[in-house]
Protein backbone atom coordinates (compact mmCIF):
# COMPACT_ATOMS: atom_id res chain seq x y z
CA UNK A 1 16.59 41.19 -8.56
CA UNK A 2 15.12 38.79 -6.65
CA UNK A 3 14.68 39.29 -3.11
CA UNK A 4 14.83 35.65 -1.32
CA UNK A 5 14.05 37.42 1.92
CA UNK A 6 10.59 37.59 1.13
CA UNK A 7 10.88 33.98 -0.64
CA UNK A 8 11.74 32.93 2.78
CA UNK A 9 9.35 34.34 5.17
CA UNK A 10 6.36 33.50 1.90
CA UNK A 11 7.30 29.76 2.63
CA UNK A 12 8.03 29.85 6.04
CA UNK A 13 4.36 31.06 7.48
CA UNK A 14 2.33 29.00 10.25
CA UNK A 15 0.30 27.71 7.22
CA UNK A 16 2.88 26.24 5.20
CA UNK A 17 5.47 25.01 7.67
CA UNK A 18 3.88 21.98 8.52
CA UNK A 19 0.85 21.91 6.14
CA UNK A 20 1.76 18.49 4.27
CA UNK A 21 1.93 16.84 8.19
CA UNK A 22 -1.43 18.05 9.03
CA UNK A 23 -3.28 17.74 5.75
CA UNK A 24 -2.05 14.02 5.51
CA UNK A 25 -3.29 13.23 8.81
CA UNK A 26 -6.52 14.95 7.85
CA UNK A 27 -6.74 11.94 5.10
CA UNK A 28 -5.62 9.53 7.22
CA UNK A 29 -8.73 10.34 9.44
CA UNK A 30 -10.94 11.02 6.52
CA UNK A 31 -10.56 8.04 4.55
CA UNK A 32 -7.29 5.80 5.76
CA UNK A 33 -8.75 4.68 8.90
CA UNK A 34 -12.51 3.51 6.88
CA UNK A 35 -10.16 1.73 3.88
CA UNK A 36 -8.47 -0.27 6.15
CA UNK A 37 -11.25 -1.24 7.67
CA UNK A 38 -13.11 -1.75 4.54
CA UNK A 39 -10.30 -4.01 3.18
CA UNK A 40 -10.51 -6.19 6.68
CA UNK A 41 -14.50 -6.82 6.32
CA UNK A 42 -15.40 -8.81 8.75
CA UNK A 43 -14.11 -10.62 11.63
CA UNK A 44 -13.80 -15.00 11.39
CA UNK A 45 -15.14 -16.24 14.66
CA UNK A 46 -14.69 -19.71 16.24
CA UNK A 47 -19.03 -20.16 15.76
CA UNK A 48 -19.71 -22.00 12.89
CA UNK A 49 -21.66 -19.33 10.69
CA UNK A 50 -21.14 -16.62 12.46
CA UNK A 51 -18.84 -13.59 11.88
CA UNK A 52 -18.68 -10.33 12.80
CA UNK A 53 -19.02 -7.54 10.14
CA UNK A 54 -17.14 -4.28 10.47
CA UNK A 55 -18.96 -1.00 9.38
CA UNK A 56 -18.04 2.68 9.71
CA UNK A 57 -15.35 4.07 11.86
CA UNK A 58 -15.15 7.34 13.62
CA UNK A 59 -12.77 9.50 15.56
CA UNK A 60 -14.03 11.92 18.12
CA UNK A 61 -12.54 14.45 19.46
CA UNK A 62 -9.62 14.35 22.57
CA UNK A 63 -11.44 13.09 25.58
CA UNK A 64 -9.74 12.52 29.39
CA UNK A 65 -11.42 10.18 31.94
CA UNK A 66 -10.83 12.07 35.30
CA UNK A 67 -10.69 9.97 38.80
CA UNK A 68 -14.18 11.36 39.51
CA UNK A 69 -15.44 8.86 36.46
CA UNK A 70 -16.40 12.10 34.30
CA UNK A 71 -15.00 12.80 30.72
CA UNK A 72 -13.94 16.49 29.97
CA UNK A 73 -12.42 17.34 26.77
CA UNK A 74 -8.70 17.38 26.42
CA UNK A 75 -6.81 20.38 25.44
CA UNK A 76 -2.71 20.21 24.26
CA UNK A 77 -1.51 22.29 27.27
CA UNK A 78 -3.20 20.44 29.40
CA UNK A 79 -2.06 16.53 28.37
CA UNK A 80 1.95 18.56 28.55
CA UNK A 81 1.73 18.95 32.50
CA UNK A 82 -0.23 16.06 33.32
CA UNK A 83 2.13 13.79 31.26
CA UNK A 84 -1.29 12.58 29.48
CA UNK A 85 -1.58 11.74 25.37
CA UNK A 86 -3.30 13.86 23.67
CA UNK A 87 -5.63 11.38 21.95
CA UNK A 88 -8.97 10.40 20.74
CA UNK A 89 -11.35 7.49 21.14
CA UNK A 90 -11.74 5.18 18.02
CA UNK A 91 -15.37 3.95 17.56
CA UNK A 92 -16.64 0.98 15.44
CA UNK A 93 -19.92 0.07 14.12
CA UNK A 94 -19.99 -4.03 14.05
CA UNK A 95 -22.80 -6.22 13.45
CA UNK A 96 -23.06 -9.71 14.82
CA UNK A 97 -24.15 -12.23 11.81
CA UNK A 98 -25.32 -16.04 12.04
CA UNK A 99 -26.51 -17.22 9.24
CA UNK A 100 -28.29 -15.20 6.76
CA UNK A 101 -29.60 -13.12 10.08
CA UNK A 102 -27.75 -10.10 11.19
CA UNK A 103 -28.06 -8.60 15.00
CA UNK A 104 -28.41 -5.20 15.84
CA UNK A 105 -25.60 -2.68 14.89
CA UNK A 106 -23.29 -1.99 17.93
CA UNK A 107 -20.98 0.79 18.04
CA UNK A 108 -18.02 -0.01 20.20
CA UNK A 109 -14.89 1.54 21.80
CA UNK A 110 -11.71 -0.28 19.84
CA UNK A 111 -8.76 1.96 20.79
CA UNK A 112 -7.34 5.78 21.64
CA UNK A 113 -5.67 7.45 18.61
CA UNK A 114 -3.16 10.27 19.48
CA UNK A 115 -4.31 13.97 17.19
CA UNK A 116 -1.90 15.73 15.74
CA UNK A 117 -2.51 19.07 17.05
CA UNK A 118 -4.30 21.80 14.61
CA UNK A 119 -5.49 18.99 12.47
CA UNK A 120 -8.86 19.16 12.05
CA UNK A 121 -10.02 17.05 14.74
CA UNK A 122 -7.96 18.28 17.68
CA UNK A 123 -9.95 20.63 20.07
CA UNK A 124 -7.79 23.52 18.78
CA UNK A 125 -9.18 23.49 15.23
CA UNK A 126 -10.99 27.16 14.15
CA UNK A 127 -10.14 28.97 17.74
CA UNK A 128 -9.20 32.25 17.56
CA UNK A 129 -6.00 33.76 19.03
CA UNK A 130 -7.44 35.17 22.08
CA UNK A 131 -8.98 31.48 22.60
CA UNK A 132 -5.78 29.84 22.34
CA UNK A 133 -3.96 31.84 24.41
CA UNK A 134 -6.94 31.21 26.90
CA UNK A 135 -6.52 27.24 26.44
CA UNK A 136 -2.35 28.13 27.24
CA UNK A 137 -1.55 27.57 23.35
CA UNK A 138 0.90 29.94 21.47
CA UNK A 139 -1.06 31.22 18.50
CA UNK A 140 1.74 31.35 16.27
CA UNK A 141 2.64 27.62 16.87
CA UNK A 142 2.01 25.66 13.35
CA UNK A 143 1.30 22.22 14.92
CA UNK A 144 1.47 18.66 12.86
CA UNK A 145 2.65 17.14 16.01
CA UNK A 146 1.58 15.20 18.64
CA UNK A 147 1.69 15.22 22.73
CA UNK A 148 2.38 11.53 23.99
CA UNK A 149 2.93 11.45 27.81
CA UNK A 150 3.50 15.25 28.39
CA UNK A 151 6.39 14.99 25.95
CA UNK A 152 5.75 16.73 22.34
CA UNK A 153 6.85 14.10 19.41
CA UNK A 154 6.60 14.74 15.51
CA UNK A 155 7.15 12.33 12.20
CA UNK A 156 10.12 12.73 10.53
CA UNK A 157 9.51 13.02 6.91
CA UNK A 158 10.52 10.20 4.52
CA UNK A 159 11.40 10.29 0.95
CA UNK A 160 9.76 7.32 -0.22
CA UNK A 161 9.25 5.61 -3.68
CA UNK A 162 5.97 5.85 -5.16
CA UNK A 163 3.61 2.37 -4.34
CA UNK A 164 2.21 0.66 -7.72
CA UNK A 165 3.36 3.38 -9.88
CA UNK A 166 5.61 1.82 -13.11
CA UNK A 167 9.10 3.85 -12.58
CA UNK A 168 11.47 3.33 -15.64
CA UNK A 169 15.27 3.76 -15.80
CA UNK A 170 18.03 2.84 -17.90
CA UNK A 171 20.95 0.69 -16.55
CA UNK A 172 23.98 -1.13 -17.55
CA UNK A 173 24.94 -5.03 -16.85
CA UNK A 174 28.19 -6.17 -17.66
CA UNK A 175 29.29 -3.72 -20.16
CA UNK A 176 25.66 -3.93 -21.54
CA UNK A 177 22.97 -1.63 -22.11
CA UNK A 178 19.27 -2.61 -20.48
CA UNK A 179 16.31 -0.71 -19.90
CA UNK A 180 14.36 -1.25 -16.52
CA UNK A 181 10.89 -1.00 -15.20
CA UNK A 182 9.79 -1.56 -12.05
CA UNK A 183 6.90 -1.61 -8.96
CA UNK A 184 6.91 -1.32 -5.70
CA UNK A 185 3.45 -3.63 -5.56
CA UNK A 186 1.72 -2.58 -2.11
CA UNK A 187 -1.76 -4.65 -1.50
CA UNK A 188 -3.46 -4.91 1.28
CA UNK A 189 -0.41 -4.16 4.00
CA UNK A 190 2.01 -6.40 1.76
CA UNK A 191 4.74 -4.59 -0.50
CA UNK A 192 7.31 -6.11 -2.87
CA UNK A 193 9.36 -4.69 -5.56
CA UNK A 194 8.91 -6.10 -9.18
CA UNK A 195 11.37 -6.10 -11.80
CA UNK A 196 11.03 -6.32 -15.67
CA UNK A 197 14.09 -6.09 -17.75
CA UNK A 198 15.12 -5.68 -21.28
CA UNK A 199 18.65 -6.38 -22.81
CA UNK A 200 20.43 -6.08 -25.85
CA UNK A 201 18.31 -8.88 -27.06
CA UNK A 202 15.09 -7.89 -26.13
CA UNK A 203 14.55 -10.59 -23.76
CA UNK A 204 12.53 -9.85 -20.93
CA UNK A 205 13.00 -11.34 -17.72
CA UNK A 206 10.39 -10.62 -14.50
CA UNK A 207 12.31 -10.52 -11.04
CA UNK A 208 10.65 -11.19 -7.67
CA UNK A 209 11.84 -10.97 -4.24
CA UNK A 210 10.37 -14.57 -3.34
CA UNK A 211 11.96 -16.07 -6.17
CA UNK A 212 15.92 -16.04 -6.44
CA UNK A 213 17.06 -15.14 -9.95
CA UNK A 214 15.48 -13.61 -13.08
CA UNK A 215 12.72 -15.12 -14.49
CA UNK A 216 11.93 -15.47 -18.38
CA UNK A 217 8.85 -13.24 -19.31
CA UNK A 218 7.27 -15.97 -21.73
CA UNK A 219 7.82 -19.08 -19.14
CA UNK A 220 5.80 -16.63 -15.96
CA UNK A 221 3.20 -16.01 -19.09
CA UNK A 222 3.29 -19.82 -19.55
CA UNK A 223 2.67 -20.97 -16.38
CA UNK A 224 -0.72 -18.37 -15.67
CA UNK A 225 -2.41 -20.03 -18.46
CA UNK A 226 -1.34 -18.54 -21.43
CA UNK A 227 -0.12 -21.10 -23.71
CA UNK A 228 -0.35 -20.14 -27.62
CA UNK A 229 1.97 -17.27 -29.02
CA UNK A 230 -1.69 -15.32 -29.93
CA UNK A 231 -2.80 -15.15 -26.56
CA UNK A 232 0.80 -14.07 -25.23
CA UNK A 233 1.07 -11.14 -27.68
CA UNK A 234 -2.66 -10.07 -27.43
CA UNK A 235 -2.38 -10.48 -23.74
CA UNK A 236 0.41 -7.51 -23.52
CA UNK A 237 -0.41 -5.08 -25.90
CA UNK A 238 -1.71 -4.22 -30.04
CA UNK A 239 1.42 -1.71 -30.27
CA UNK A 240 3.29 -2.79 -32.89
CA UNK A 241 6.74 -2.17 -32.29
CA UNK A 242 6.07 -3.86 -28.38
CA UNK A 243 4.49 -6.59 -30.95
CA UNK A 244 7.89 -7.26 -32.58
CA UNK A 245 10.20 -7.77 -29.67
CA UNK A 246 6.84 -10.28 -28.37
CA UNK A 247 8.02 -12.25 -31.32
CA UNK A 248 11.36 -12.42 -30.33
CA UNK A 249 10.45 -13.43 -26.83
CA UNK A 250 8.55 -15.91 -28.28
CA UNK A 251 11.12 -17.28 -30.71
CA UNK A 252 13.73 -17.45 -27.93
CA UNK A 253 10.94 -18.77 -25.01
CA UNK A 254 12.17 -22.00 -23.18
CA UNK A 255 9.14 -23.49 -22.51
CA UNK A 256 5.99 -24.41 -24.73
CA UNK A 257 3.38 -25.56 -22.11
CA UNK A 258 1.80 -24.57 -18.97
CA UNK A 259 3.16 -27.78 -17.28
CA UNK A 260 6.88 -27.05 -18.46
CA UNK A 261 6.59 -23.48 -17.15
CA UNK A 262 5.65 -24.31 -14.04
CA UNK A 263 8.38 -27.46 -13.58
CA UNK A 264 10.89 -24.60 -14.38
CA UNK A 265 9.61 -21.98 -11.75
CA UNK A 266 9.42 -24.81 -9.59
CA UNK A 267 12.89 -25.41 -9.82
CA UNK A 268 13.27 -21.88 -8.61
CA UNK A 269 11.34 -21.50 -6.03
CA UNK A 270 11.61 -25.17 -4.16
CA UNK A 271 14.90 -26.20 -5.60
CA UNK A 272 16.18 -29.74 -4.67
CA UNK A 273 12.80 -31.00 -4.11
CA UNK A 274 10.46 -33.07 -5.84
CA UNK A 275 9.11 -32.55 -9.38
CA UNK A 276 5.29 -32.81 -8.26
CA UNK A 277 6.40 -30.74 -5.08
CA UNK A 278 7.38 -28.26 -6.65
CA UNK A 279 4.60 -28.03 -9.31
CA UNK A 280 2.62 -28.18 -6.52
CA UNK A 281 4.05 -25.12 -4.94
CA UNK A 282 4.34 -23.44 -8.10
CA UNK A 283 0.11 -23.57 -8.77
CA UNK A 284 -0.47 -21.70 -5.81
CA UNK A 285 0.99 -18.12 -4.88
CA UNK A 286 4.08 -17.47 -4.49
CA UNK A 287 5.44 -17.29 -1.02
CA UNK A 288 5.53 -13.59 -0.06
CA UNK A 289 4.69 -12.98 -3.11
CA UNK A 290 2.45 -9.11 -2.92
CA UNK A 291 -0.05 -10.22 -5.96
CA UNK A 292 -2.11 -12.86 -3.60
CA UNK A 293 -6.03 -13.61 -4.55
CA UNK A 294 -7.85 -16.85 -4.64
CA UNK A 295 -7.08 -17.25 -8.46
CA UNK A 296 -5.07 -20.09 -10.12
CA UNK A 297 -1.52 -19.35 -11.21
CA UNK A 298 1.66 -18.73 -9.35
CA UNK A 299 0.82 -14.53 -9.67
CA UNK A 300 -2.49 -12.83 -9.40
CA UNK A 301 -3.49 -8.89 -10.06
CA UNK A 302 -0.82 -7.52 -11.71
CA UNK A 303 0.25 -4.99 -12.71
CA UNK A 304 3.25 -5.99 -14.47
CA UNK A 305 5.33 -3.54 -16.41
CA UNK A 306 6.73 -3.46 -19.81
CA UNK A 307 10.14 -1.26 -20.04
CA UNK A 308 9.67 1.86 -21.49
CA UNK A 309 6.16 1.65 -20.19
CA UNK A 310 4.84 0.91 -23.63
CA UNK A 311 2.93 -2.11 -22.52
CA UNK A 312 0.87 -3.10 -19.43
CA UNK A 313 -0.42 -6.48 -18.62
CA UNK A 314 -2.98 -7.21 -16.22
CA UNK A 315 -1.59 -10.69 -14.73
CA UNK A 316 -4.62 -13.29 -13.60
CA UNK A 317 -7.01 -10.60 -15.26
CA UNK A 318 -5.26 -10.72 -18.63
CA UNK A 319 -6.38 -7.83 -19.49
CA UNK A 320 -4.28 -5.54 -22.06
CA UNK A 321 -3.35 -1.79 -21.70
């Protein structure tokens, strides 16, 4: 017999309490901070040919600036009865460039971060009991929170779909069977769901949020380029059976040409206006749309999902899975 007692109090230690808190704050500081930066790059100024370029980013450890002008290190108990955050200067490396010449490398104060106590850069990371009690800390307490203003404040937890994973389900429409794949695209701070569905018919049809209505796979194909049957099929994948319900796509597409697809998302996305408007609007990306680059084609860097998550196609890559 099994005795959940022990169950209990094996789950329920100061490790394992708040462990997924602390460990993804640990990441956060150990490589979220540096990708966002790295994604930003460099800074546009109003100089013609000259931007600033964003290096390496740091967090040391919790720092107060006392009236005297002197900085002591900060300690949890402390930052409760002074009403202070518990929190950590951010520094940046940035390098001034004009031209082809770049300056020397600066490394500048851009913010305070409040540390989530026991994580791995609060001041109370490795001390031994006897040290924490000395700093006024309970030694049993777990942590993964933080200390804003004196007051102690934690994250709730969120269940939260996956980002750019392909999740696949099986729904009904009207008395009628359809399979359904989908993304939640996330790039670069931007996040939209995508929607590929399959009917009785095999017809797939591509939803987005900036575009009202379902759109048909072989017209969105269509309008990125891909114009002959060949390059459709090869373009989403060599299994045969995903092969034969191309075909059918293809047979029951309602568009031949690049131009035609785009008139017909055009009509979708700036309906009521113009034809050359909305072609216009149509060659660029979509508004809001989360698959933004520099590339041609209403859609850039997929992915785009196949139901049953047989298939994969790259869009603006075109490159088969």
């Amino acid at each position: 017999m099994l005795d959940r007692n022990i169950l209990y109090s094996s789950y329920f230690t100061r490790d394992k309490l708040v462990h997924h808190h602390i460990n993804s704050f640990n990441d956060f500081i150990d490589k979220g901070l540096q990708k966002v930066i790295d994604e930003v790059g460099i800074i546009e100024t109003n100089i013609e040919n000259t931007y600033v370029k964003l290096g390496k980013i740091r967090v040391e450890k919790p720092m107060v600036r006392e009236a005297d002008g002197s900085i002591e290190r900060l300690y949890p108990n402390d930052a409760r009865l002074r009403n202070l955050t518990y929190s950590s200067p951010i520094k940046l490396e940035m390098t001034i460039v004009e031209g082809e010449t770049e300056k020397d490398l600066v490394e500048a104060d851009i913010g305070t971060l409040p540390i989530m106590l026991n994580s791995k850069i609060c001041n109370l990371y490795g001390l031994s009991a006897d040290e924490m009690i000395t700093y006024g800390e309970d030694p049993a307490d777990p942590g993964g929170y933080f200390v804003v203003n004196g007051s102690e404040r934690v994250i709730m937890t969120l269940e939260d779909l996956a980002p750019n994973k392909i999740l696949v389900e099986y729904n009904q429409r009207y008395d009628e069977n359809i399979e359904v794949t989908k993304v939640f695209s996330q790039r670069q701070g931007y996040r939209s769901l995508v929607i590929v569905e399959r009917g009785r018919r095999s017809i797939l049809e591509v939803s987005f949020p900036s575009v009202s209505g379902r759109i048909n796979f072989v017209t969105l194909l269509r309008s990125l380029g891909l114009e002959t049957d060949m390059d459709i099929v090869k373009s989403v994948s060599d299994n045969p059976e995903i092969i034969k319900f191309m075909l059918e796509n293809l047979e029951e597409a309602e568009v031949s040409t690049m131009d035609e697809a785009l008139e017909k998302i055009g009509s979708r996305v700036a309906a009521g206006q113009a034809k050359e408007y909305q072609k216009n609007i149509c060659s660029g990306p979509l508004p809001s749309a989360p698959y933004r680059s520099g590339g041609e084609g209403p859609l850039c860097q997929g992915p785009l999902p196949l139901p049953n998550g047989r298939g994969l196609l790259r869009v603006g890559a075109f490159q088969a899975r």
